[in-house]
PDB file of N, CA and C in Angstrom:
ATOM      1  N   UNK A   1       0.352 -31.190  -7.003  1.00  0.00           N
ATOM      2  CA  UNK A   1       1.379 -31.234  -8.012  1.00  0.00           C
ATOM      3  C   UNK A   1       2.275 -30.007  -7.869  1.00  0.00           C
ATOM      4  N   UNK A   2       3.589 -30.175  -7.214  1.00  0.00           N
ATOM      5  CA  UNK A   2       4.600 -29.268  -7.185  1.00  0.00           C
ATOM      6  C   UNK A   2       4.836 -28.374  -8.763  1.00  0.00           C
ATOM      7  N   UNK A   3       4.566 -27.687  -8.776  1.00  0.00           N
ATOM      8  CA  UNK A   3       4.882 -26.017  -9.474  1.00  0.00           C
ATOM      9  C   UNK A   3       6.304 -26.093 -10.115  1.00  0.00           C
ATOM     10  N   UNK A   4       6.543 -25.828 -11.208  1.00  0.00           N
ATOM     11  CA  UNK A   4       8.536 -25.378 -11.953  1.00  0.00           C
ATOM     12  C   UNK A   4       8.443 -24.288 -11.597  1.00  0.00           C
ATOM     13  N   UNK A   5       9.851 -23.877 -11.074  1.00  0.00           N
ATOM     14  CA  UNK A   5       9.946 -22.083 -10.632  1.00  0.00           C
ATOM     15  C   UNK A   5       9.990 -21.833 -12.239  1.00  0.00           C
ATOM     16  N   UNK A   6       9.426 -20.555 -11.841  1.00  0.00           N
ATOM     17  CA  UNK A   6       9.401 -19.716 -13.102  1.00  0.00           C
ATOM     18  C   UNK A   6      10.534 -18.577 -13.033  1.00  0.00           C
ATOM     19  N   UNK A   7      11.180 -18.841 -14.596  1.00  0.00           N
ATOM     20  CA  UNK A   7      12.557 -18.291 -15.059  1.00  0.00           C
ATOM     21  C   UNK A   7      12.689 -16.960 -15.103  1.00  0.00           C
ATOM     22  N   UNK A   8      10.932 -16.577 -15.649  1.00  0.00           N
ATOM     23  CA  UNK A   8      10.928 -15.339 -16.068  1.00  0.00           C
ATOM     24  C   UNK A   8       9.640 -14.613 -15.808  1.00  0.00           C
ATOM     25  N   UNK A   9       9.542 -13.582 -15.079  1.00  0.00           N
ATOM     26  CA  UNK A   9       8.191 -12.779 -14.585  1.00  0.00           C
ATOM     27  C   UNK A   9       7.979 -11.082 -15.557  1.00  0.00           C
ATOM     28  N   UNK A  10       6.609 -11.586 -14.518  1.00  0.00           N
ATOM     29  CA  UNK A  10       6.501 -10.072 -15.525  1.00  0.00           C
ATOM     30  C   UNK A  10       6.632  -8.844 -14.235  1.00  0.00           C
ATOM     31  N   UNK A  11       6.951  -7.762 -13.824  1.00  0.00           N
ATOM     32  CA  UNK A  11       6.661  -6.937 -12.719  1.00  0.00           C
ATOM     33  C   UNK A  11       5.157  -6.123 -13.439  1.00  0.00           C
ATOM     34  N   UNK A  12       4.688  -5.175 -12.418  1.00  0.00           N
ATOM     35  CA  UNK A  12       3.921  -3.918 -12.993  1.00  0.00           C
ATOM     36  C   UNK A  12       4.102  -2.549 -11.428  1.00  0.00           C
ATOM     37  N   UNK A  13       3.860  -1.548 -11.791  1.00  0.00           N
ATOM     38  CA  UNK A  13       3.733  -1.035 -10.700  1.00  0.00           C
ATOM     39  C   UNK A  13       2.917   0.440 -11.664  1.00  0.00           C
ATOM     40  N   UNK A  14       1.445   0.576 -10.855  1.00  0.00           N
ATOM     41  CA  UNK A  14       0.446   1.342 -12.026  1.00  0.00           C
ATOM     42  C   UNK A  14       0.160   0.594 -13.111  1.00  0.00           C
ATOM     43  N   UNK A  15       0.681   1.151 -14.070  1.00  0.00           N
ATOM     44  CA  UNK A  15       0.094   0.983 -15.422  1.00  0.00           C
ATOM     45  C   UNK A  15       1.550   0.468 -16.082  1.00  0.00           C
ATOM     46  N   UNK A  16       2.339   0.734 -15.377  1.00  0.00           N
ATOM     47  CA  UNK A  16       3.625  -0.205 -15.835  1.00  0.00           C
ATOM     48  C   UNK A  16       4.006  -1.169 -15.827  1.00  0.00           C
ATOM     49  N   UNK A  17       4.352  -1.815 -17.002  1.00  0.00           N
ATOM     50  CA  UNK A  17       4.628  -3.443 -16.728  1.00  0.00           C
ATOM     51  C   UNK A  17       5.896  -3.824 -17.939  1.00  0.00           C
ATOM     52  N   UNK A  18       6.467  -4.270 -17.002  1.00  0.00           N
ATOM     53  CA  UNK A  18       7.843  -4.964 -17.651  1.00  0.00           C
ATOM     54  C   UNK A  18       7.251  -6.203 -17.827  1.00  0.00           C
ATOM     55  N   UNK A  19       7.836  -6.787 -18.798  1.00  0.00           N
ATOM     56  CA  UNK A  19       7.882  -8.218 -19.342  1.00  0.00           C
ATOM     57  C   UNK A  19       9.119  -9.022 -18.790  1.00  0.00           C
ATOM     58  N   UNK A  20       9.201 -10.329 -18.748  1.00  0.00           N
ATOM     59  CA  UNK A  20      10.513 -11.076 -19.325  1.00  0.00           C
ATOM     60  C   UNK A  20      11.600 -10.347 -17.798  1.00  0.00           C
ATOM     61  N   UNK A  21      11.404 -10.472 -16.681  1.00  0.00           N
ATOM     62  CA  UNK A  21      12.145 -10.210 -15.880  1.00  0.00           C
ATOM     63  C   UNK A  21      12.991 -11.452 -15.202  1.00  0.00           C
ATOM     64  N   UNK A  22      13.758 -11.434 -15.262  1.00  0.00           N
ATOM     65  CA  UNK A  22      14.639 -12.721 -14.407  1.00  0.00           C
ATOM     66  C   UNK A  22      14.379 -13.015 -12.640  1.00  0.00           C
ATOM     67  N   UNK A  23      13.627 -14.301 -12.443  1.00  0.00           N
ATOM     68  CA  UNK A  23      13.474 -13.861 -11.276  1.00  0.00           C
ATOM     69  C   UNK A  23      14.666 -14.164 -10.569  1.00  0.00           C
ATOM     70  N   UNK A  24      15.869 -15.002 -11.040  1.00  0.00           N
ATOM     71  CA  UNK A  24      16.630 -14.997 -10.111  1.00  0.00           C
ATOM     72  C   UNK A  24      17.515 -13.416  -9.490  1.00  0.00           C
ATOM     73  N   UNK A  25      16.674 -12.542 -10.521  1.00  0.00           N
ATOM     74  CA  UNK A  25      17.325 -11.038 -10.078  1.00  0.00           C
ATOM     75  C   UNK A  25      16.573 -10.217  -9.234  1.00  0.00           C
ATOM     76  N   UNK A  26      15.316 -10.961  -8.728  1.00  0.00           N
ATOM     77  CA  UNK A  26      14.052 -10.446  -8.101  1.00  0.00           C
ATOM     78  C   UNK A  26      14.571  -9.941  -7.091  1.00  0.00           C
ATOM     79  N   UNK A  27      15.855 -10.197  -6.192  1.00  0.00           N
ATOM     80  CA  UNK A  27      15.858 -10.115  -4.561  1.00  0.00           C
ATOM     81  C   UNK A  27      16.580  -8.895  -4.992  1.00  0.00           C
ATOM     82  N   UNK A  28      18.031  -9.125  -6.000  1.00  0.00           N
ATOM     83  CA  UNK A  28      18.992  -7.947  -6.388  1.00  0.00           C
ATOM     84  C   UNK A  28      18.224  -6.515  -6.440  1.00  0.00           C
ATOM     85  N   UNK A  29      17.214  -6.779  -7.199  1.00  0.00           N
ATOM     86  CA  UNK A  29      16.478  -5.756  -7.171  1.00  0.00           C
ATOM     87  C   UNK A  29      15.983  -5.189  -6.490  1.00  0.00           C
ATOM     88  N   UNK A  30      15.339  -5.821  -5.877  1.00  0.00           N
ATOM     89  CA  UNK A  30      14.399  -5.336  -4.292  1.00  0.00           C
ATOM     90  C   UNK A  30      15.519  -4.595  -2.945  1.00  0.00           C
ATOM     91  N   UNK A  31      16.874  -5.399  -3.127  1.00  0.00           N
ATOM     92  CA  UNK A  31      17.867  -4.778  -2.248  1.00  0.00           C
ATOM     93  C   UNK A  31      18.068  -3.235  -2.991  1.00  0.00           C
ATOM     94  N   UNK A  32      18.208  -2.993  -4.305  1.00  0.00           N
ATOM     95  CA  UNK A  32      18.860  -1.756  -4.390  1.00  0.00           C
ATOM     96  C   UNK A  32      17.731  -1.189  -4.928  1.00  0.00           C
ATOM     97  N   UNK A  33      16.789  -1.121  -3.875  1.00  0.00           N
ATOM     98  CA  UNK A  33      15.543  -0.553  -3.997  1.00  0.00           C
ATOM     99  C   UNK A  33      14.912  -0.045  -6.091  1.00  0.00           C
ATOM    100  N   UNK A  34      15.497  -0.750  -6.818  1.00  0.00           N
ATOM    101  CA  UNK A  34      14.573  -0.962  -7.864  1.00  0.00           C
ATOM    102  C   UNK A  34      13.343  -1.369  -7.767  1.00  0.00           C
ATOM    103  N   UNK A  35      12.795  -2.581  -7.178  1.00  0.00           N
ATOM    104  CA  UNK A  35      11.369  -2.756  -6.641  1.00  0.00           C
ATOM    105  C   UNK A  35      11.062  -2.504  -5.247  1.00  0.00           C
ATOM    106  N   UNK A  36       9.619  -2.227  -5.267  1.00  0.00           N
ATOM    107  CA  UNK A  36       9.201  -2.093  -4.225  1.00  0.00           C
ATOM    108  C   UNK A  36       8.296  -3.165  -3.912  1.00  0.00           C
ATOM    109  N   UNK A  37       7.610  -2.904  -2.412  1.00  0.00           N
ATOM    110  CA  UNK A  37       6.862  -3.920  -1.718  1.00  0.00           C
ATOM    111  C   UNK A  37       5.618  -3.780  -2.526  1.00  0.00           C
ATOM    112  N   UNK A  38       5.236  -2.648  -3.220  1.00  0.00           N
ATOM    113  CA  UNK A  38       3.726  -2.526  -3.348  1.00  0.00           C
ATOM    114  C   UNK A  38       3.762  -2.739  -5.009  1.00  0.00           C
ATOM    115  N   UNK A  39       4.810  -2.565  -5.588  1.00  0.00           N
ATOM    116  CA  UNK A  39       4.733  -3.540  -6.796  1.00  0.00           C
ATOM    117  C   UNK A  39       4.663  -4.742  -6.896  1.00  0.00           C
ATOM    118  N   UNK A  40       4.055  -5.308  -8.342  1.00  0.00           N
ATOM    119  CA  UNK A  40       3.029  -6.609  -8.349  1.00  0.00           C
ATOM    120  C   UNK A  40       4.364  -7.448  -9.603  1.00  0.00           C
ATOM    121  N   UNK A  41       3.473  -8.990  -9.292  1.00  0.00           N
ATOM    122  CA  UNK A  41       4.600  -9.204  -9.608  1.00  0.00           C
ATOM    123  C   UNK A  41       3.516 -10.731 -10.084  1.00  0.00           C
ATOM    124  N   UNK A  42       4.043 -11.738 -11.768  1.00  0.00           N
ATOM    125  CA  UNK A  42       3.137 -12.340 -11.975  1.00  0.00           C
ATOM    126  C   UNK A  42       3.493 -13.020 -13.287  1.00  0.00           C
ATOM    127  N   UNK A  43       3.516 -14.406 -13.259  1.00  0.00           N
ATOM    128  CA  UNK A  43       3.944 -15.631 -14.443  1.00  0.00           C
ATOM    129  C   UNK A  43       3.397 -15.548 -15.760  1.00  0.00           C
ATOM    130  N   UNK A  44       2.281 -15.050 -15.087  1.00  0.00           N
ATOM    131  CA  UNK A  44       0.947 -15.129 -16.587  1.00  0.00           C
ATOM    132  C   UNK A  44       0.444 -14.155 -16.603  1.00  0.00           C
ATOM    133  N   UNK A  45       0.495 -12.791 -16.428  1.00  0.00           N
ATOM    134  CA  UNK A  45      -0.026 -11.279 -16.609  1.00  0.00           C
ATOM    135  C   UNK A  45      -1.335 -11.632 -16.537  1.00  0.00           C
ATOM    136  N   UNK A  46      -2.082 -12.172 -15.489  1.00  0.00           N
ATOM    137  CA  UNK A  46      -3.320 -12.344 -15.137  1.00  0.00           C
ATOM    138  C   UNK A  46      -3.550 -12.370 -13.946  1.00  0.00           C
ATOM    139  N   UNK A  47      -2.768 -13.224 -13.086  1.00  0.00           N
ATOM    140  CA  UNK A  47      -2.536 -13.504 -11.682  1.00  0.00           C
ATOM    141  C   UNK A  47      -1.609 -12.661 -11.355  1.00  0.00           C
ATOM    142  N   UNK A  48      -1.806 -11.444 -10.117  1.00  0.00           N
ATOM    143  CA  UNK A  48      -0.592 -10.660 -10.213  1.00  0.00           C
ATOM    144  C   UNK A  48      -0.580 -10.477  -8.023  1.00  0.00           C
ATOM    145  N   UNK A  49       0.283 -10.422  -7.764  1.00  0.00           N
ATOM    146  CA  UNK A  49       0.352 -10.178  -6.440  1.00  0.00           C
ATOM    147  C   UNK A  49       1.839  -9.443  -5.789  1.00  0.00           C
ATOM    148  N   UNK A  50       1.146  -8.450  -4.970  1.00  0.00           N
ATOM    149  CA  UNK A  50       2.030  -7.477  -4.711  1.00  0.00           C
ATOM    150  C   UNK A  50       3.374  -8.706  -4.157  1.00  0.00           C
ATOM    151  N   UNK A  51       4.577  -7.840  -4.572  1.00  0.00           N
ATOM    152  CA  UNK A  51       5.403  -8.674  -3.988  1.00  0.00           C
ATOM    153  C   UNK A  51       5.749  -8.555  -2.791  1.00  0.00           C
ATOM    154  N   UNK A  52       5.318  -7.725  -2.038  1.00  0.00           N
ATOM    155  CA  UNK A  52       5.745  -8.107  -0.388  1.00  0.00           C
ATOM    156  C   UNK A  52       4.873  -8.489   0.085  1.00  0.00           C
ATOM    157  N   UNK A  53       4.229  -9.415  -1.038  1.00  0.00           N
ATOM    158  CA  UNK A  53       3.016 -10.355  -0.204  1.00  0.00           C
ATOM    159  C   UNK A  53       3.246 -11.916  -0.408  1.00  0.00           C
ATOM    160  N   UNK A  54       4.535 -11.959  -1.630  1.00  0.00           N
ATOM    161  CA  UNK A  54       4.712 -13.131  -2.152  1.00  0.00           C
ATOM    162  C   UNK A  54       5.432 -13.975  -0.923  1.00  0.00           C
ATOM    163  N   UNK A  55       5.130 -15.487  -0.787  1.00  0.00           N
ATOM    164  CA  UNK A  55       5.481 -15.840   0.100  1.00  0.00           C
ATOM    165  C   UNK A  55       6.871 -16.187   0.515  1.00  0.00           C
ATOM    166  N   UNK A  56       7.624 -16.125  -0.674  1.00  0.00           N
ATOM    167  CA  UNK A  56       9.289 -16.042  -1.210  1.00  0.00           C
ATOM    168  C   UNK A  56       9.633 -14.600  -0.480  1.00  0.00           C
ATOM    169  N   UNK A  57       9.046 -13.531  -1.430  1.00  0.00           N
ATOM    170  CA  UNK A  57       9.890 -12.515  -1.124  1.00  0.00           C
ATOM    171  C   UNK A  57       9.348 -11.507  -0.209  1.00  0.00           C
ATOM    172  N   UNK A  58       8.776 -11.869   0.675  1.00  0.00           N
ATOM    173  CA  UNK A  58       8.042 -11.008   1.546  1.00  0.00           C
ATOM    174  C   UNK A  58       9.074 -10.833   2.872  1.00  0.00           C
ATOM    175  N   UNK A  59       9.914 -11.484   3.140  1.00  0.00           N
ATOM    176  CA  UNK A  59      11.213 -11.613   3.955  1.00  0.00           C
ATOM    177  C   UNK A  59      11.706 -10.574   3.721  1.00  0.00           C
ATOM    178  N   UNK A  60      12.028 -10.038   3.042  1.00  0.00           N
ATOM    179  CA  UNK A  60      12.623  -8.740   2.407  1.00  0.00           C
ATOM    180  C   UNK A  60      12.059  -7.413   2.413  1.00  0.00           C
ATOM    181  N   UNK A  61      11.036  -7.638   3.250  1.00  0.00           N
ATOM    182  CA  UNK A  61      10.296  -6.116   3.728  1.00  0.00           C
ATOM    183  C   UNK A  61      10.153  -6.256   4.839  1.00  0.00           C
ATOM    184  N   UNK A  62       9.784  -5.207   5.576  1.00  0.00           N
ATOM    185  CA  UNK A  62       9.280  -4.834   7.122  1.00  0.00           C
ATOM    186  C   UNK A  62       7.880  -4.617   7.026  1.00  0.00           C
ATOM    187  N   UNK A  63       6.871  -4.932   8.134  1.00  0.00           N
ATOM    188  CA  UNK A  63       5.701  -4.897   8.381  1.00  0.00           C
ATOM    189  C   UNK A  63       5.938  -3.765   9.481  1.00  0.00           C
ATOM    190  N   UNK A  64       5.178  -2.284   8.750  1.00  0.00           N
ATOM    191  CA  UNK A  64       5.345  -1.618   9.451  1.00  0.00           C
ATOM    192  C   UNK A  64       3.658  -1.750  11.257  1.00  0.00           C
ATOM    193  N   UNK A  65       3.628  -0.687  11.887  1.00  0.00           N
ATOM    194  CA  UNK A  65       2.759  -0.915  13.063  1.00  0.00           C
ATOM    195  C   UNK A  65       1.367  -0.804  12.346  1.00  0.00           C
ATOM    196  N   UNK A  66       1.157  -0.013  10.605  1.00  0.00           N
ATOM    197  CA  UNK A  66       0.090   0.029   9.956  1.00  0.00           C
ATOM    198  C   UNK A  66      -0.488  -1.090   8.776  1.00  0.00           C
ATOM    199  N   UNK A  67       0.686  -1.683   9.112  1.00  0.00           N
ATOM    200  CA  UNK A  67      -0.105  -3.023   8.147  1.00  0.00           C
ATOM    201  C   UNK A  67       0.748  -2.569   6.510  1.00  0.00           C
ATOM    202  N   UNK A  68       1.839  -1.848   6.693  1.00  0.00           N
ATOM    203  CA  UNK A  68       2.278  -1.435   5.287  1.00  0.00           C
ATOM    204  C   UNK A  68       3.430  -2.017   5.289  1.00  0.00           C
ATOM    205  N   UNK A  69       4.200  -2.786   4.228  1.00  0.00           N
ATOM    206  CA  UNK A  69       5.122  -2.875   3.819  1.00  0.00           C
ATOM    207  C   UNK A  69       6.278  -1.923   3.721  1.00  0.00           C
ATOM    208  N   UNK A  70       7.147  -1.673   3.986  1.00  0.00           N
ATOM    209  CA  UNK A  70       8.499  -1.182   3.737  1.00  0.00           C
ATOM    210  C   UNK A  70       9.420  -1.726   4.039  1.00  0.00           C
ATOM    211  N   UNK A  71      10.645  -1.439   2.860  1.00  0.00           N
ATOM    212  CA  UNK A  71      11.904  -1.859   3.212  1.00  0.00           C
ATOM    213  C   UNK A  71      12.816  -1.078   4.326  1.00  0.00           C
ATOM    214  N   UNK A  72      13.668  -2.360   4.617  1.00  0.00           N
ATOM    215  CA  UNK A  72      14.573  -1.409   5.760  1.00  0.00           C
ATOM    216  C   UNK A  72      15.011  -0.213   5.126  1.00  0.00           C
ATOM    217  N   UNK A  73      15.157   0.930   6.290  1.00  0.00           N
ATOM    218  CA  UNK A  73      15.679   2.077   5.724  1.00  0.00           C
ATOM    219  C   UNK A  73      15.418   2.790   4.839  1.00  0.00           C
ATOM    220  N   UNK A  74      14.411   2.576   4.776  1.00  0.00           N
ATOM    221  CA  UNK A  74      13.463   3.195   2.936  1.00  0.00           C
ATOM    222  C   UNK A  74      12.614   3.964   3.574  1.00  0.00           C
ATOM    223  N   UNK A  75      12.914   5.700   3.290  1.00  0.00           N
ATOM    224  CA  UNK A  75      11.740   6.603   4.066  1.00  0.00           C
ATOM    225  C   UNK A  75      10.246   5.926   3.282  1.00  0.00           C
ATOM    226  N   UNK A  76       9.206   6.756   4.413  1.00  0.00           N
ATOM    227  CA  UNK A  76       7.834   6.682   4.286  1.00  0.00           C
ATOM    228  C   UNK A  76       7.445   7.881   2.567  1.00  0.00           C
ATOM    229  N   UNK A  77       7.065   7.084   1.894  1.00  0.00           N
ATOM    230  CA  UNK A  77       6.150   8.445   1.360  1.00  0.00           C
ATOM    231  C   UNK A  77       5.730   9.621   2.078  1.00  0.00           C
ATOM    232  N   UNK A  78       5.533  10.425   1.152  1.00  0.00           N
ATOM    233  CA  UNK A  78       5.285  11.585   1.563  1.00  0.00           C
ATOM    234  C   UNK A  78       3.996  12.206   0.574  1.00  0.00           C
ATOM    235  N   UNK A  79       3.218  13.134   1.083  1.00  0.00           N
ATOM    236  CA  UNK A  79       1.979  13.644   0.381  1.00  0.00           C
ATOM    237  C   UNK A  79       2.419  14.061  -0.894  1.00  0.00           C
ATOM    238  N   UNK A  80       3.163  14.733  -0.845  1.00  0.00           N
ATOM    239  CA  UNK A  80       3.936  14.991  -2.674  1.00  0.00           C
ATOM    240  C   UNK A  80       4.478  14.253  -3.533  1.00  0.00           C
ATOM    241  N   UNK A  81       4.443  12.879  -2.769  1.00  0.00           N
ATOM    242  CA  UNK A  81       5.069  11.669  -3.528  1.00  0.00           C
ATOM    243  C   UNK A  81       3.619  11.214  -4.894  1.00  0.00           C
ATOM    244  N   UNK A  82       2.377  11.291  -4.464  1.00  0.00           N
ATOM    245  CA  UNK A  82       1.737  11.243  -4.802  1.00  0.00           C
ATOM    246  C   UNK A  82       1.126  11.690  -5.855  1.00  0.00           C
ATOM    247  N   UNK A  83       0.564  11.246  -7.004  1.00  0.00           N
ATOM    248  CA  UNK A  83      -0.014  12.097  -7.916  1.00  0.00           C
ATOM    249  C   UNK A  83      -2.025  12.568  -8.010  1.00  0.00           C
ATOM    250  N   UNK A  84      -2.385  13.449  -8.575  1.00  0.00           N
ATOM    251  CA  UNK A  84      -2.951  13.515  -8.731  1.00  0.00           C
ATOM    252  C   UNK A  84      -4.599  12.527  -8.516  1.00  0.00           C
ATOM    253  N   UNK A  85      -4.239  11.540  -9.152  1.00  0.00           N
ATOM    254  CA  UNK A  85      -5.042  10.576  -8.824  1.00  0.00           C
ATOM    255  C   UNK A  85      -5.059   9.111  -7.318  1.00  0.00           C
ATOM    256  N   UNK A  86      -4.110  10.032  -6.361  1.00  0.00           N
ATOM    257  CA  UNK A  86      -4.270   9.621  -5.551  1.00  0.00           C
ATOM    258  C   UNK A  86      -3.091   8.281  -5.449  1.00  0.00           C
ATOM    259  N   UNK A  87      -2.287   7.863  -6.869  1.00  0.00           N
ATOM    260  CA  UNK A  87      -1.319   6.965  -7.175  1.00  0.00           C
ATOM    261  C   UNK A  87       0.013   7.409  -6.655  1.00  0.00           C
ATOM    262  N   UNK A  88       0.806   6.194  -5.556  1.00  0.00           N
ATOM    263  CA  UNK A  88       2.226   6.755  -5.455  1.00  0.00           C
ATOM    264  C   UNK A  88       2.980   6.713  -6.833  1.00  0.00           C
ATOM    265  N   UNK A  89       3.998   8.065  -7.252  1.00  0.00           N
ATOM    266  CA  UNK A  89       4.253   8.233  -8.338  1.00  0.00           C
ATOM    267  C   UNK A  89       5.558   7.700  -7.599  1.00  0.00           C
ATOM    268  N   UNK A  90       6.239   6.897  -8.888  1.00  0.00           N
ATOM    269  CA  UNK A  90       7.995   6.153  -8.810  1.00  0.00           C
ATOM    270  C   UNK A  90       8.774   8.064  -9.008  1.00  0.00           C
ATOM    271  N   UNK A  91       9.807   8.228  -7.683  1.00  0.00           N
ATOM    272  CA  UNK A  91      10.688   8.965  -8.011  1.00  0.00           C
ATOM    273  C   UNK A  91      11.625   9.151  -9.461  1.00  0.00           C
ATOM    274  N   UNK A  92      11.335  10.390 -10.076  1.00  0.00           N
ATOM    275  CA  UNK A  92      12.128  10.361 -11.318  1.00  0.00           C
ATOM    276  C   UNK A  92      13.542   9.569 -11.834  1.00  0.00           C
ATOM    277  N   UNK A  93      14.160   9.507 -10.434  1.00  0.00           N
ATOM    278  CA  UNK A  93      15.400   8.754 -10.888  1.00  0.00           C
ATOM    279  C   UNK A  93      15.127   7.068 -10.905  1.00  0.00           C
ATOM    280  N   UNK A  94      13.593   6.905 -10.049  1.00  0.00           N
ATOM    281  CA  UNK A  94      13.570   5.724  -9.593  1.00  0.00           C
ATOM    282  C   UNK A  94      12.787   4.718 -11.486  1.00  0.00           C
ATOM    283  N   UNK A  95      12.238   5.538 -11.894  1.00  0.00           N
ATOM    284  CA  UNK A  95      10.960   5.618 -13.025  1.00  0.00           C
ATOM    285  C   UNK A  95      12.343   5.666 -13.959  1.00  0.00           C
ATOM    286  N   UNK A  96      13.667   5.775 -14.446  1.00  0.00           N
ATOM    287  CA  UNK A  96      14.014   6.220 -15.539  1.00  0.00           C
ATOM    288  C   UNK A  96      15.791   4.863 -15.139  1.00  0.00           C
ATOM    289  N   UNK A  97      15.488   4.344 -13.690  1.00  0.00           N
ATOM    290  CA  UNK A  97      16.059   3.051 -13.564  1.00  0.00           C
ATOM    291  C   UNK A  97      15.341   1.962 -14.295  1.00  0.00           C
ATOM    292  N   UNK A  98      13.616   2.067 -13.945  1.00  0.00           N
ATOM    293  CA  UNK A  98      12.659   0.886 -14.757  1.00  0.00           C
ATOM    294  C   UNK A  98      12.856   0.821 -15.973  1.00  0.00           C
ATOM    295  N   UNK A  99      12.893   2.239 -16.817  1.00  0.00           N
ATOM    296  CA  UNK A  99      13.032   2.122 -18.123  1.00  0.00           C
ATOM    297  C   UNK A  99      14.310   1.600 -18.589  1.00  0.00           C
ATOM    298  N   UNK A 100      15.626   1.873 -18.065  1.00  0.00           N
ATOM    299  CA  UNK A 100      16.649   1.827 -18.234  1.00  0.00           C
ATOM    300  C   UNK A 100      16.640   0.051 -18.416  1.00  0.00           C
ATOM    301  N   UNK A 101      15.849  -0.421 -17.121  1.00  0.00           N
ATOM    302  CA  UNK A 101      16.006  -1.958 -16.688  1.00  0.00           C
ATOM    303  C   UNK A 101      14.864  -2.528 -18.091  1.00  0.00           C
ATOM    304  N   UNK A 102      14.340  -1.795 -18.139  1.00  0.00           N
ATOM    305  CA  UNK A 102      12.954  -2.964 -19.486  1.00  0.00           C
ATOM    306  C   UNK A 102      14.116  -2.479 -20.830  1.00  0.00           C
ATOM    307  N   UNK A 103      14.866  -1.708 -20.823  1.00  0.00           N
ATOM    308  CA  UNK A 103      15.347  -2.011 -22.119  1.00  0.00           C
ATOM    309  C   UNK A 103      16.816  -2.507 -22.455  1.00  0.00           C
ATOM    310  N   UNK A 104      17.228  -2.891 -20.929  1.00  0.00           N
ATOM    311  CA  UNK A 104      18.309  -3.872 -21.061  1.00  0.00           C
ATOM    312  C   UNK A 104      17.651  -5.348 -21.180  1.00  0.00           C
ATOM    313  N   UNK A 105      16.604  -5.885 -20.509  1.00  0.00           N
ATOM    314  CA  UNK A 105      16.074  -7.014 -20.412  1.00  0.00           C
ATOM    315  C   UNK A 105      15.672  -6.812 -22.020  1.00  0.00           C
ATOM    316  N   UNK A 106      15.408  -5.911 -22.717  1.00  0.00           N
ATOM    317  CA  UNK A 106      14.901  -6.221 -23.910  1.00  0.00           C
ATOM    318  C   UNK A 106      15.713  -6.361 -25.013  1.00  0.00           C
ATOM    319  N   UNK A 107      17.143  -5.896 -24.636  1.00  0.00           N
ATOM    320  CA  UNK A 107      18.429  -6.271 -25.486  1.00  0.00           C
ATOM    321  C   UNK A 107      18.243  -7.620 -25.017  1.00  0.00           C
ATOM    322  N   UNK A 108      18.685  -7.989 -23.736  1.00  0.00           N
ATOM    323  CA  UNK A 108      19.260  -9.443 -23.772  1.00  0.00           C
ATOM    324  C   UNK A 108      17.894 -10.592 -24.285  1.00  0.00           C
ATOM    325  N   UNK A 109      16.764 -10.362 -24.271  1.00  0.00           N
ATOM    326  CA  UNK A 109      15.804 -11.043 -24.731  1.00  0.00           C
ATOM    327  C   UNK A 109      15.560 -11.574 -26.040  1.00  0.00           C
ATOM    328  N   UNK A 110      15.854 -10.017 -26.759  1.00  0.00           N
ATOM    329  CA  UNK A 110      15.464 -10.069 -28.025  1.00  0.00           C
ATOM    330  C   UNK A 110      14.437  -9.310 -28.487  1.00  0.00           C
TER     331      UNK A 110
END
């Protein structure tokens, strides 16, 4: 039984999770590096799968020679990218685009 695309996703990346995301804005995003490959991505906040694993949008990353995802032209992390617990931390400007983006989606939502 063929599947309805779904209108609206949820992202997460860590402990972050947007609601109510448009997927027809999924790719927009991923081009101007708002998402990444190793953020998850998921209909029912139960089932969640990284999106450069999804079988849609996995076109949109590079398979690097280590089995890692990256986008074109998108440097490698770096050891300081990292926090404490061993988690890649979202660049400050990159972390304060997400917020910026969950609370426009949350005007136009409601």
């Amino acid at each position: 039984m063929p599947r309805k695309p779904l209108k609206l996703v949820m992202i997460r990346r860590g402990k972050t999770k947007v609601n109510n995301v448009s997927s027809q804005n999924l790719i927009t995003f991923i081009r101007k590096k708002v998402l990444l490959g190793t953020d998850e991505l998921s209909g029912d906040g139960k089932n969640w799968i990284r999106i450069d694993r999804h079988y849609q949008l996995r076109k949109y990353f590079l398979i690097d020679e280590e089995g890692q995802a990256t986008m074109e032209l998108a440097g490698n992390p770096k050891l300081e990218d990292y926090d404490e617990m061993g988690e890649l931390s979202p660049p400050s400007r990159l972390k304060g685009d997400l917020e910026e983006l969950a609370g426009l989606l949350k005007d136009i939502n409601g």
